[in-house]
Protein backbone atom coordinates (compact mmCIF):
# COMPACT_ATOMS: atom_id res chain seq x y z
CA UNK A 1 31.04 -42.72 100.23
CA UNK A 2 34.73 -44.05 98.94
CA UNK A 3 34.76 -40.23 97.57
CA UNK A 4 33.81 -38.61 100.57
CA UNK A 5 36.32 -40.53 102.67
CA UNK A 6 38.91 -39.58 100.19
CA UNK A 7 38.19 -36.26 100.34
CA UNK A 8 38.27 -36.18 103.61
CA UNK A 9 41.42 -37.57 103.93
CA UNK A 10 43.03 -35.20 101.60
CA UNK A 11 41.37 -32.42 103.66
CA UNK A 12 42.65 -33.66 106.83
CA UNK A 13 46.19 -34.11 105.51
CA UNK A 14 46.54 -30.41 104.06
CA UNK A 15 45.15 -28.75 106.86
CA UNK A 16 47.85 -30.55 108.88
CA UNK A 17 50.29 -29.96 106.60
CA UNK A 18 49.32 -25.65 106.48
CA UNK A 19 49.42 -26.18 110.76
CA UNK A 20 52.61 -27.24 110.22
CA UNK A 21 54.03 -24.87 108.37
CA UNK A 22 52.65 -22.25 110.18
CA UNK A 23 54.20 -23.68 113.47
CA UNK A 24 57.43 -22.99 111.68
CA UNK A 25 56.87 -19.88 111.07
CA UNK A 26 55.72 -18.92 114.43
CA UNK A 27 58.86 -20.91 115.97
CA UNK A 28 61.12 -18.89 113.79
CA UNK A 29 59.47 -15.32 114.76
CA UNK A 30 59.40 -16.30 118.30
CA UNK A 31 62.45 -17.04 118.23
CA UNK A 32 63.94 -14.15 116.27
CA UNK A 33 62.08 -11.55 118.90
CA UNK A 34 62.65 -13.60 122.05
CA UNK A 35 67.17 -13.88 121.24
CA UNK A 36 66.08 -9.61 120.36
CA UNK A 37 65.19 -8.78 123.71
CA UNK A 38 67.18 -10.70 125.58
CA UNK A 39 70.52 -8.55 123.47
CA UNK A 40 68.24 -5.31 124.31
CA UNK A 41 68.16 -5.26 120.31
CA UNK A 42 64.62 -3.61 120.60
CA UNK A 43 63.73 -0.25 121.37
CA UNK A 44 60.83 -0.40 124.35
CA UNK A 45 58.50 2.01 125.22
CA UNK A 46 56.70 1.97 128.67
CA UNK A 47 53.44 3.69 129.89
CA UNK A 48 52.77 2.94 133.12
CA UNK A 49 49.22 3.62 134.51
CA UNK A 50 47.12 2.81 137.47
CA UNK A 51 43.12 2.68 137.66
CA UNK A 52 41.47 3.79 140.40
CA UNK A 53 38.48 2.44 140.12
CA UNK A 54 38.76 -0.94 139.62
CA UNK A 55 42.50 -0.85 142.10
CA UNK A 56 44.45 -1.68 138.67
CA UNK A 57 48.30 -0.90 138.65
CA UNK A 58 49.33 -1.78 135.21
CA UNK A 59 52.26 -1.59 132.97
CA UNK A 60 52.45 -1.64 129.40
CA UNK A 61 55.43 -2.12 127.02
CA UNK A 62 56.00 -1.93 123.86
CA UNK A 63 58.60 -2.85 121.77
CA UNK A 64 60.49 -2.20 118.09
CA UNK A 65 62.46 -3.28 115.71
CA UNK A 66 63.46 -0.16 114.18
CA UNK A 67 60.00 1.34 113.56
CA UNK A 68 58.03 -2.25 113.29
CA UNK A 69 56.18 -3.58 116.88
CA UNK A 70 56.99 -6.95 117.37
CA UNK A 71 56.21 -7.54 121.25
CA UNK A 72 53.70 -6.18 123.25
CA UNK A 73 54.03 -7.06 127.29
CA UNK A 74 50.65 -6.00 129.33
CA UNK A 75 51.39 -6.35 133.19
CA UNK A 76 49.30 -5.51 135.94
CA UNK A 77 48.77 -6.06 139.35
CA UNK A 78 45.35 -6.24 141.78
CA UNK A 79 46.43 -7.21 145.23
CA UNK A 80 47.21 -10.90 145.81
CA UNK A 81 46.66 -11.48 141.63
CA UNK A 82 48.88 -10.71 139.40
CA UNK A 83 49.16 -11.45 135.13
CA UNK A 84 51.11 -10.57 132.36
CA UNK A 85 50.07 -10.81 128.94
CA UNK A 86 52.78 -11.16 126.46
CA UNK A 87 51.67 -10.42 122.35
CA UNK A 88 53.80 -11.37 119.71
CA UNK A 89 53.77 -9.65 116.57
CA UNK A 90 54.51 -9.53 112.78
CA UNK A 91 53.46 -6.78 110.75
CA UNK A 92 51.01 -5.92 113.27
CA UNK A 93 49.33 -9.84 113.11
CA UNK A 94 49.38 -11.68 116.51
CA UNK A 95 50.97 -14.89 116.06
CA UNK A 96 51.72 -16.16 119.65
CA UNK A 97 50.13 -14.90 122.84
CA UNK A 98 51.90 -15.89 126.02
CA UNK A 99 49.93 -15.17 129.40
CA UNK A 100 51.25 -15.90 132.86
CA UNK A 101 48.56 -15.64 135.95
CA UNK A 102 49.93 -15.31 139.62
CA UNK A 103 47.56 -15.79 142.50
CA UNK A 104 49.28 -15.05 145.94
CA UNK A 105 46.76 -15.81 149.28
CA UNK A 106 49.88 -16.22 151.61
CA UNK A 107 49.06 -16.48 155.39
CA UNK A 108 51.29 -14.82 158.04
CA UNK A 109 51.61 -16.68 160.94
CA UNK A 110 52.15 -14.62 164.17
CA UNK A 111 52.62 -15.14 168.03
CA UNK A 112 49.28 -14.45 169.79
CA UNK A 113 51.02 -12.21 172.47
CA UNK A 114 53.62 -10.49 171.26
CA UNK A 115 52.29 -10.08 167.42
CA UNK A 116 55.90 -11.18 166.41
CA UNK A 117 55.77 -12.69 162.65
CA UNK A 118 56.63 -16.59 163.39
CA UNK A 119 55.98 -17.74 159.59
CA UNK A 120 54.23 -17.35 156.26
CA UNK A 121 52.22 -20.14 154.84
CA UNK A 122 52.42 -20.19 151.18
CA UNK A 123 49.37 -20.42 149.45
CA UNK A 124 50.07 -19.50 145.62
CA UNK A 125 49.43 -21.27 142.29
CA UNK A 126 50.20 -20.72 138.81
CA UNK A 127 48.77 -20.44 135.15
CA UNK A 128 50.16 -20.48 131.92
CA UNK A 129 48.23 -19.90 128.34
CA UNK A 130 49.66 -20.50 125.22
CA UNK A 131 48.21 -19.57 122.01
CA UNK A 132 49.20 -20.07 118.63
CA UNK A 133 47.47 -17.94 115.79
CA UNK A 134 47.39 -18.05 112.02
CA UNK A 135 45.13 -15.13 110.37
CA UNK A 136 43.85 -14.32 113.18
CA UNK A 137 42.89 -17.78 114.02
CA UNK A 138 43.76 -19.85 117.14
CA UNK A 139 45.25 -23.37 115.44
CA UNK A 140 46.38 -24.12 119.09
CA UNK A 141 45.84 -23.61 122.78
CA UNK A 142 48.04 -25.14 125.43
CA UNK A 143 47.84 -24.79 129.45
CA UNK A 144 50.22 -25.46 132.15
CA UNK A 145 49.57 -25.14 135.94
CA UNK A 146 51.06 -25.56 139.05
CA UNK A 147 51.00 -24.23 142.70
CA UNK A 148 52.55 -24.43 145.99
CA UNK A 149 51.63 -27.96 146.76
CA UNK A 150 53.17 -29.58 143.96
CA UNK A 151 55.78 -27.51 143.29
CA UNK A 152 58.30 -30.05 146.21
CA UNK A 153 61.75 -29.21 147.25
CA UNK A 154 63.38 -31.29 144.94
CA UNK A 155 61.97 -28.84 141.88
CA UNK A 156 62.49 -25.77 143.43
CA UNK A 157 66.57 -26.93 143.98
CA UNK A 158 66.93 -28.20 140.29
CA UNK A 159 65.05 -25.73 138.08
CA UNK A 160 65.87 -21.88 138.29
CA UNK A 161 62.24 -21.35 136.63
CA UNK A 162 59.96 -23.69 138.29
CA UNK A 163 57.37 -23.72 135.07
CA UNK A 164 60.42 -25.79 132.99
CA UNK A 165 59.23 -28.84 135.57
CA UNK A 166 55.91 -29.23 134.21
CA UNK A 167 54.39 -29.54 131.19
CA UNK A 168 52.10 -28.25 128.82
CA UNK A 169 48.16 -29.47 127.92
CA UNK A 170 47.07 -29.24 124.78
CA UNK A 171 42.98 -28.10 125.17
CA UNK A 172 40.47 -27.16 122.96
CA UNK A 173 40.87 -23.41 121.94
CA UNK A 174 37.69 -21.44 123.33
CA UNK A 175 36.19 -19.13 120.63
CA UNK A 176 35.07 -17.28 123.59
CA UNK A 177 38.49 -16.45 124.97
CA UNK A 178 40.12 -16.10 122.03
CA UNK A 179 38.11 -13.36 120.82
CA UNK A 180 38.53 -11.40 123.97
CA UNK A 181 42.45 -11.32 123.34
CA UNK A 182 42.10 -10.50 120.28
CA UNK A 183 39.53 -7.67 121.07
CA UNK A 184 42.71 -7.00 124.45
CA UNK A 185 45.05 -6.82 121.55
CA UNK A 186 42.88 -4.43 118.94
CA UNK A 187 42.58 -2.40 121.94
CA UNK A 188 46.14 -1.98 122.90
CA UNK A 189 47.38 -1.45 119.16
CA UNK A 190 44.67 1.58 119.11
CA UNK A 191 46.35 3.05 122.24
CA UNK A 192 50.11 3.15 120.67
CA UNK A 193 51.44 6.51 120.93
CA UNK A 194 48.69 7.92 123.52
CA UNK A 195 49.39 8.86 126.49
CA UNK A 196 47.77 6.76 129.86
CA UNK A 197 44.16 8.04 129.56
CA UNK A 198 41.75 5.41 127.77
CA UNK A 199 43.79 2.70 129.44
CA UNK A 200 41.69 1.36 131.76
CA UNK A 201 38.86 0.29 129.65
CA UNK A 202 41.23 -2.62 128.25
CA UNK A 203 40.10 -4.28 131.67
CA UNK A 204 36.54 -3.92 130.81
């Protein structure tokens, strides 16, 4: 028993210890891609498409460092929702996946005579994924949510991106889920270089 404990223990520690390390690593890539971008160091390439359908308007972008993909942004609209899908790369591997999920049910408020707009109720809300990956395999899953009702005055004065205000929940990843972005991800490697047709099924 002693020697099962001990093992055990030993596991436990190197396992944290390789997490770790690989948080590092992802830190430092995400890091190195994000500071990239933001000097329009990486050549992009868009392909815009729209489903018919399933009422899909979509954009996808890649981008390079020289000749090597390092960030894959997948954004698409379908009336009041919206998402983007953000997949970082290294030598082809996801290591991060970022996902941000808009839904928008505003109300307009008119005058019953006249038809004249008198206000908009805002009914929206928010959600964040976070995913880190090693091999291929989810070592963490964060969420962070927020809508309309929370979000009060004071935050929407004192942050210029309301998401800084709250913070992040560490879940249990879902083998479920994390397969499908992977399988979103295969998919949208495959479709580098095509053209828009074959698109579509990505939503399937």
């Amino acid at each position: 028993m002693k020697l099962l404990f001990t093992f055990c223990l030993i596991t436990s520690i190197t396992l944290g210890q390789n997490n770790n390390n690989a948080f590092q690593n992802i830190k430092k890539q995400f890091t190195l891609i994000s500071e990239l971008k933001e000097k329009n160091r990486l050549t992009e390439k868009e392909i815009p498409y729209f489903c018919k359908d399933i009422s899909v308007e979509g954009l996808l972008t890649y981008y390079y460092k020289d000749k090597s993909l390092k960030l894959i942004v997948h954004a698409y609209d379908q009336g009041h929702y919206t998402i983007t899908h953000n997949y970082y790369v290294q030598d082809e591997i996801l290591f991060f996946y970022f996902s941000e999920e808009h839904v928008d049910n505003d109300t307009s408020i008119h005058d019953k005579h006249t038809g004249e707009l008198l206000a908009i109720q805002e009914n929206w809300s928010v959600s964040e994924t976070r995913i880190y990956f090693d091999s291929n395999e989810a070592i963490k899953c964060l969420t962070k949510g927020y809508d309309n009702i929370n979000t009060t005055k004071e935050i929407r004065e004192n942050y210029e991106r309301l998401s800084d205000h709250f913070k992040n929940k560490e879940i249990v990843c879902n083998d479920k889920e994390v397969s499908k972005i992977l399988s979103r991800y295969s998919k949208l490697i495959a479709y580098m270089g095509q053209n828009t047709k074959g698109i579509c099924p990505v939503h399937m």
